[in-house]
N, C-alpha and C. Protein backbone atom coordinates (compact mmCIF):
# COMPACT_ATOMS: atom_id res chain seq x y z
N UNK A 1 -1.68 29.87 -34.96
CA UNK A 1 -0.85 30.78 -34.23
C UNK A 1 -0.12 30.08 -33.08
N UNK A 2 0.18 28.96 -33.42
CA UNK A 2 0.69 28.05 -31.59
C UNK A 2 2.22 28.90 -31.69
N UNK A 3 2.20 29.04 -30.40
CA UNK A 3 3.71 29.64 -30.05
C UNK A 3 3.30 31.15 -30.16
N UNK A 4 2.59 31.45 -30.25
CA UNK A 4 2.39 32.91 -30.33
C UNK A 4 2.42 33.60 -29.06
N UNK A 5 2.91 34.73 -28.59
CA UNK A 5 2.92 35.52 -27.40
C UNK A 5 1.84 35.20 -26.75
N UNK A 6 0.42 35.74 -27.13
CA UNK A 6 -0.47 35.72 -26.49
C UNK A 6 -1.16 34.49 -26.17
N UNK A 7 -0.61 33.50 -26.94
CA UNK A 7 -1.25 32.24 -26.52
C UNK A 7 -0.88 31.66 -25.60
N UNK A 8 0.48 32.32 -24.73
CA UNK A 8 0.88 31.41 -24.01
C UNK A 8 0.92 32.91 -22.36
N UNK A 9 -0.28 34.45 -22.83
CA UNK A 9 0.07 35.04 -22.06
C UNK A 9 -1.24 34.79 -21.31
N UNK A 10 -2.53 34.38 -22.27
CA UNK A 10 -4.24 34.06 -21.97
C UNK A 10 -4.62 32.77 -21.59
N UNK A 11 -5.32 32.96 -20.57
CA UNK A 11 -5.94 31.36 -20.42
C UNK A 11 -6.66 30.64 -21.44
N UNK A 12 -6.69 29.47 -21.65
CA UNK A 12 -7.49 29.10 -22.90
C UNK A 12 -8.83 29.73 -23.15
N UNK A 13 -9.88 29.80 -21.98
CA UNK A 13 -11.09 30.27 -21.77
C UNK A 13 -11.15 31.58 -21.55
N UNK A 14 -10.25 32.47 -21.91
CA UNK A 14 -10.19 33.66 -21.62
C UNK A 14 -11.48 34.56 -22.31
N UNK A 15 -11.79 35.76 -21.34
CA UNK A 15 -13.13 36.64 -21.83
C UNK A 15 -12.61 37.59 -22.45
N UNK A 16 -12.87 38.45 -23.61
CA UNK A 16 -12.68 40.02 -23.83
C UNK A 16 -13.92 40.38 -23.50
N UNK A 17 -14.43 41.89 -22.83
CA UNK A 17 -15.38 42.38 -22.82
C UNK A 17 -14.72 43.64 -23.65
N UNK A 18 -15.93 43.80 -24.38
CA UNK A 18 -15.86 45.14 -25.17
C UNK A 18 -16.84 45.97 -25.58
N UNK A 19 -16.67 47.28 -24.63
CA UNK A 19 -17.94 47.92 -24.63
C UNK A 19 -18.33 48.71 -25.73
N UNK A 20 -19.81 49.38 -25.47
CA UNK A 20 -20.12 50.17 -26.72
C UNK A 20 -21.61 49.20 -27.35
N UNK A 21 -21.65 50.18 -28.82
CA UNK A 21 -23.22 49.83 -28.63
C UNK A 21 -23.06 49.09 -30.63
N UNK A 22 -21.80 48.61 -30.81
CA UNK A 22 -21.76 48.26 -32.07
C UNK A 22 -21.51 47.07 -32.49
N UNK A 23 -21.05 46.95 -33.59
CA UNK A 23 -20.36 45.05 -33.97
C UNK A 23 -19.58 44.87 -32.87
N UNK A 24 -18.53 45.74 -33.30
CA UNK A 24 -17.27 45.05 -32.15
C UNK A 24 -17.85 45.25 -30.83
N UNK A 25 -18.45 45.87 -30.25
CA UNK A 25 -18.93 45.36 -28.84
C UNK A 25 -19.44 43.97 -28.42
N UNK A 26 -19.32 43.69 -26.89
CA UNK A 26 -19.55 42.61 -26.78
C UNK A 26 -18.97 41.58 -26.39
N UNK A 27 -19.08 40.07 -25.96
CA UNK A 27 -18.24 39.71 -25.07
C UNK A 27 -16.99 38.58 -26.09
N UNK A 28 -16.17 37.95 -26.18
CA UNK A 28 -15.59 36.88 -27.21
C UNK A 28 -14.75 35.94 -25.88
N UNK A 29 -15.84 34.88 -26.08
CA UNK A 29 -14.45 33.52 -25.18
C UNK A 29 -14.37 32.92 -25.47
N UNK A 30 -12.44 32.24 -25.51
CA UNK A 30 -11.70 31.50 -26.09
C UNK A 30 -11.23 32.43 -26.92
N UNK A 31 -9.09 31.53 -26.60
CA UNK A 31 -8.62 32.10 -27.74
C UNK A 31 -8.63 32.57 -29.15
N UNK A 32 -9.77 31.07 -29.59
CA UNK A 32 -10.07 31.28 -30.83
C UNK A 32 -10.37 32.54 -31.42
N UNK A 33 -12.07 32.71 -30.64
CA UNK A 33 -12.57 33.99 -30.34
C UNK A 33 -12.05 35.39 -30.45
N UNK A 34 -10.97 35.27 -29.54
CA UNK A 34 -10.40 36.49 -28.74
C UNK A 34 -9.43 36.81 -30.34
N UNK A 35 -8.55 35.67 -30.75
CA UNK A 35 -7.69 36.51 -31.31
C UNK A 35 -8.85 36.61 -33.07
N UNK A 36 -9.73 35.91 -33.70
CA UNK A 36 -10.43 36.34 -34.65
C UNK A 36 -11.01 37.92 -34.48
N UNK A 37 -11.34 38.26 -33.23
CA UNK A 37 -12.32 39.63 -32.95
C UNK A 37 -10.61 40.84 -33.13
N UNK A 38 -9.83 40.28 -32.54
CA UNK A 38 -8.27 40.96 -33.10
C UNK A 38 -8.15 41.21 -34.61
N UNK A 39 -7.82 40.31 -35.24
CA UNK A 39 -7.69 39.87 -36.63
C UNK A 39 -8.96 41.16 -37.39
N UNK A 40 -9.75 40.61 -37.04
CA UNK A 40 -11.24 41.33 -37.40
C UNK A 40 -11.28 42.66 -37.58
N UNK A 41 -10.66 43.22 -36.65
CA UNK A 41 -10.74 44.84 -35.94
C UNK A 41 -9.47 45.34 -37.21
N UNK A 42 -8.57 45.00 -37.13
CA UNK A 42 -7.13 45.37 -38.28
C UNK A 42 -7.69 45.48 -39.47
N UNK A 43 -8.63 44.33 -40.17
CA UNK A 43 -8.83 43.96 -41.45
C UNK A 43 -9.95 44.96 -41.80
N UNK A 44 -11.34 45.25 -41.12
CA UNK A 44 -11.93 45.85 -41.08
C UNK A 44 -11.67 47.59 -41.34
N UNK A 45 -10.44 47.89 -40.80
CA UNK A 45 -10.10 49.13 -41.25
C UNK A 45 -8.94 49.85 -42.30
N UNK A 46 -8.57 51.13 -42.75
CA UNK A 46 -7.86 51.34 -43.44
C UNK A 46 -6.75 51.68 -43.31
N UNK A 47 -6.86 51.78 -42.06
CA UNK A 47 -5.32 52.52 -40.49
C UNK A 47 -5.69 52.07 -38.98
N UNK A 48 -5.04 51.50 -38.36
CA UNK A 48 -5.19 50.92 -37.23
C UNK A 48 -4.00 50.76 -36.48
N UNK A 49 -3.48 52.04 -35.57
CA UNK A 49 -2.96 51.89 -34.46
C UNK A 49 -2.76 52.02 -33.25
N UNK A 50 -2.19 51.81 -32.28
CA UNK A 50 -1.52 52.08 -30.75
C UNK A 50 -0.90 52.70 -30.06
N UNK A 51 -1.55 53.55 -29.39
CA UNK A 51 0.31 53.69 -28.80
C UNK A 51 0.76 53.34 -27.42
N UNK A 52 1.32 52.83 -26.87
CA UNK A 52 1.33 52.77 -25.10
C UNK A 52 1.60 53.73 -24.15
N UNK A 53 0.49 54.11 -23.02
CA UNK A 53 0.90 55.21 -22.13
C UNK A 53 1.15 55.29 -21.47
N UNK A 54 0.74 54.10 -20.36
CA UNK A 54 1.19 53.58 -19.26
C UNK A 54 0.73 51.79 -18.69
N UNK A 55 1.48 50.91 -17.88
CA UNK A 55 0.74 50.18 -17.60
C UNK A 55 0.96 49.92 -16.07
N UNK A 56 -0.12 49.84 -15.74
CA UNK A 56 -0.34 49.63 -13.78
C UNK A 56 -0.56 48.02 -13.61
N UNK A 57 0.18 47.47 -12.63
CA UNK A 57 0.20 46.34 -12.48
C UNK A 57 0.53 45.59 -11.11
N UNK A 58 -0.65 44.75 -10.64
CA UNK A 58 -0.51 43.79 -9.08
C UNK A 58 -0.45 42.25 -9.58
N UNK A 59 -0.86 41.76 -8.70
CA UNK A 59 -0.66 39.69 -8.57
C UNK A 59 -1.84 39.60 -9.51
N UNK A 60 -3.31 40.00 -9.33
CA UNK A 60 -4.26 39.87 -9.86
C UNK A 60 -4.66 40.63 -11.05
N UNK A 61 -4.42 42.16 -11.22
CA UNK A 61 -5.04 42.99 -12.10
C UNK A 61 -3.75 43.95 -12.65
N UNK A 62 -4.66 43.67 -13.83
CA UNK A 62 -3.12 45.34 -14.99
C UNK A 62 -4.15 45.89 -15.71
N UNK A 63 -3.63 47.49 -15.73
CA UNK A 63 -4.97 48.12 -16.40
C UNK A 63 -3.30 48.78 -17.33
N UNK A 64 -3.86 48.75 -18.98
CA UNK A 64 -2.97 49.22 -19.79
C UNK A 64 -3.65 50.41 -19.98
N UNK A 65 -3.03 51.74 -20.50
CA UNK A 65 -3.05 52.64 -21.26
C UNK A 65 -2.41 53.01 -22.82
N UNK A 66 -3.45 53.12 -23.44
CA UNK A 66 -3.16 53.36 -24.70
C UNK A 66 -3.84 54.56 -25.97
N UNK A 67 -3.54 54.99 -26.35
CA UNK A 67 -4.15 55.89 -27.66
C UNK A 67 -4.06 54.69 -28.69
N UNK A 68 -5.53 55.00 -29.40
CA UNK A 68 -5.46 54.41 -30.36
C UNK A 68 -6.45 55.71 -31.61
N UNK A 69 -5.64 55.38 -32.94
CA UNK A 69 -5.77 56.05 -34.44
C UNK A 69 -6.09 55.10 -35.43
N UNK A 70 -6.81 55.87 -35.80
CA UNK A 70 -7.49 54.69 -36.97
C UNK A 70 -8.11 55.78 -38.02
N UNK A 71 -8.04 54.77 -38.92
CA UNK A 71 -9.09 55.67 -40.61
C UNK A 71 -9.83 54.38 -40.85
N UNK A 72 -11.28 54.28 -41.16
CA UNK A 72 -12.08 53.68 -41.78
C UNK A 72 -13.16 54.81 -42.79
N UNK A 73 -13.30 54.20 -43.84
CA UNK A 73 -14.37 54.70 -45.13
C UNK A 73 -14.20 56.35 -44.40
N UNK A 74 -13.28 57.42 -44.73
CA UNK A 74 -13.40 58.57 -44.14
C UNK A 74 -13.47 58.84 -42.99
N UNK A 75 -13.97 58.08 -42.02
CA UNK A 75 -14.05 58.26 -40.56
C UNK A 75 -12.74 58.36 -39.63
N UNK A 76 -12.57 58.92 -38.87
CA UNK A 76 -11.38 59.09 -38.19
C UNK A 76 -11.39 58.65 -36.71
N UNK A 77 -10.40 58.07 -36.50
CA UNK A 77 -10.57 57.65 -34.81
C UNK A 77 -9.50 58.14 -34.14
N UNK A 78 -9.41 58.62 -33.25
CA UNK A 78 -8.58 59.36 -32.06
C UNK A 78 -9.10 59.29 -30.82
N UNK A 79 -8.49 58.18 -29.83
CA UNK A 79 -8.90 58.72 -28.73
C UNK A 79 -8.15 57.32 -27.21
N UNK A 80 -8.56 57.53 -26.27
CA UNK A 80 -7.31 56.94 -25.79
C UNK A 80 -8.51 55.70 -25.25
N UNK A 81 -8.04 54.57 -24.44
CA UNK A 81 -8.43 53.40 -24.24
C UNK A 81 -7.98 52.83 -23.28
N UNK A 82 -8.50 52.32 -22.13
CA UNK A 82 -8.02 51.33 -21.23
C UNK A 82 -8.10 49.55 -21.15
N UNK A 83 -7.05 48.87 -20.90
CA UNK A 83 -7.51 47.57 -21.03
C UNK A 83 -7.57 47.31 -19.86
N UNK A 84 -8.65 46.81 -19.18
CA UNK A 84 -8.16 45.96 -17.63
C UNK A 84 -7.96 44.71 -17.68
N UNK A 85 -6.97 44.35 -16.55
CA UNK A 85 -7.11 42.75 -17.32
C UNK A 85 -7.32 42.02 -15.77
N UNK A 86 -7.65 40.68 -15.48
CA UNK A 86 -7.69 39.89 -14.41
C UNK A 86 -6.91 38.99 -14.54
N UNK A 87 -6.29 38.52 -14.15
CA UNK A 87 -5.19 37.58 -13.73
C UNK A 87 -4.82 36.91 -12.67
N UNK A 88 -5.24 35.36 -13.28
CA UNK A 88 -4.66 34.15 -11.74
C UNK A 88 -3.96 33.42 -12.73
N UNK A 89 -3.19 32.78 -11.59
CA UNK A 89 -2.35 31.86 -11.91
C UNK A 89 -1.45 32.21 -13.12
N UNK A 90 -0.69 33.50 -13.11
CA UNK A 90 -0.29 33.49 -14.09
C UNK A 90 -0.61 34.02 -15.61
N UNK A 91 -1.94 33.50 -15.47
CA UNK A 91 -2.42 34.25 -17.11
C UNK A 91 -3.83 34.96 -17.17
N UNK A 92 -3.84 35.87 -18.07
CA UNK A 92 -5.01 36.68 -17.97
C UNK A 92 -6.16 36.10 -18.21
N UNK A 93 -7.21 35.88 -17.54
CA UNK A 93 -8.08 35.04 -17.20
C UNK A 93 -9.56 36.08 -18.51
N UNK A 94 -9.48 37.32 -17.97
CA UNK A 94 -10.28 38.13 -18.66
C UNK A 94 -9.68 39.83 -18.73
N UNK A 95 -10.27 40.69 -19.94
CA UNK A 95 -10.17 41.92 -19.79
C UNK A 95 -11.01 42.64 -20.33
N UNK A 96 -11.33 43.81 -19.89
CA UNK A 96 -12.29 44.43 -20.67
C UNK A 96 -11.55 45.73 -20.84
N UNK A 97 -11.89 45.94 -22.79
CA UNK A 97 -11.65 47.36 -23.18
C UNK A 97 -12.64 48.35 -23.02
N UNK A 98 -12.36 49.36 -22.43
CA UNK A 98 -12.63 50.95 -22.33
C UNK A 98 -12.19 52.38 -23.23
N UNK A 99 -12.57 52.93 -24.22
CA UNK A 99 -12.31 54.27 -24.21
C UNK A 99 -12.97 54.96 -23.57
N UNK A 100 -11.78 56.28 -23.74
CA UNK A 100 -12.46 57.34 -23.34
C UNK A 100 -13.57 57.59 -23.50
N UNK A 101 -13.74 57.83 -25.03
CA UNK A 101 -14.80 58.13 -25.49
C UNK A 101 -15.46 57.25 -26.61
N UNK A 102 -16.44 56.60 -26.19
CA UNK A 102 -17.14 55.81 -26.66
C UNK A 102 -18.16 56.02 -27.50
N UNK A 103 -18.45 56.92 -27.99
CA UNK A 103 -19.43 57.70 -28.84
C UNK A 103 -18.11 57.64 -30.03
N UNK A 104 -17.46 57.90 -30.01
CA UNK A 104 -16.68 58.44 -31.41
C UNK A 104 -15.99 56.80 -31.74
N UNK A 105 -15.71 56.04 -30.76
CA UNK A 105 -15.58 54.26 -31.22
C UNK A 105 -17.24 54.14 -31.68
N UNK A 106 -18.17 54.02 -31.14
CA UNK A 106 -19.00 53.47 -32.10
C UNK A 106 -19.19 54.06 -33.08
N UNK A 107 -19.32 55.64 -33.68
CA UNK A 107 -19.86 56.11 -34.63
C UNK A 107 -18.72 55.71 -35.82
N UNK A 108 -17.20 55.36 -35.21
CA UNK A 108 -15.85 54.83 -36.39
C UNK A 108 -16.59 53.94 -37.10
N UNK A 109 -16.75 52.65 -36.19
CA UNK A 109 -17.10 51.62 -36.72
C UNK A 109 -18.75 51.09 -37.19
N UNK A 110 -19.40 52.05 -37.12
CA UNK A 110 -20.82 52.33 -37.73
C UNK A 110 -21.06 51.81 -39.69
């Protein structure tokens, strides 16, 4: 992926935290990492999308807003999500995802 957006938006050592009590929970560092647990999450399901709602943003921190929809094996996902992110020097150092509701992300991906 060299030249890719995000490779040049994340620090190399960058953290995802991702909460919840399932596979995809949990922490991934390095790009490598970060964008396989991406990759992972798409392939894994049968519908997987986004939408953007808002994003808040200083020198150090951006917290995104988003809905995200999904279909896996019958299961349905609806529900909205926050990313926070930390940021020095330029690139996002770490972020951790949040939904709303976190009971209905783990029971999707169950």
């Amino acid at each position: 992926m060299a030249g890719h957006l995000l490779e040049r938006l994340f620090a190399p050592d960058v953290v995802w935290h991702a909460s919840g009590r399932g596979r995809w929970s949990g922490v991934r560092k390095g790009l490598d990492a970060v964008f396989e647990y991406l990759s992972a999450l798409g392939e894994a399901s049968d519908q997987f999308s986004s939408e953007l709602q808002d994003v808040l943003v200083s020198e150090t921190r951006a917290a995104v807003f988003f809905h995200v929809s999904g279909r896996r094996e019958g299961k349905v996902l609806d529900t909205d999500f926050i990313l926070i992110f930390e940021i020095a020097d330029g690139l996002i150092r770490s972020l951790s995802s949040v939904p709303r509701d976190q009971l209905a992300v783990d029971e999707f991906w169950a």
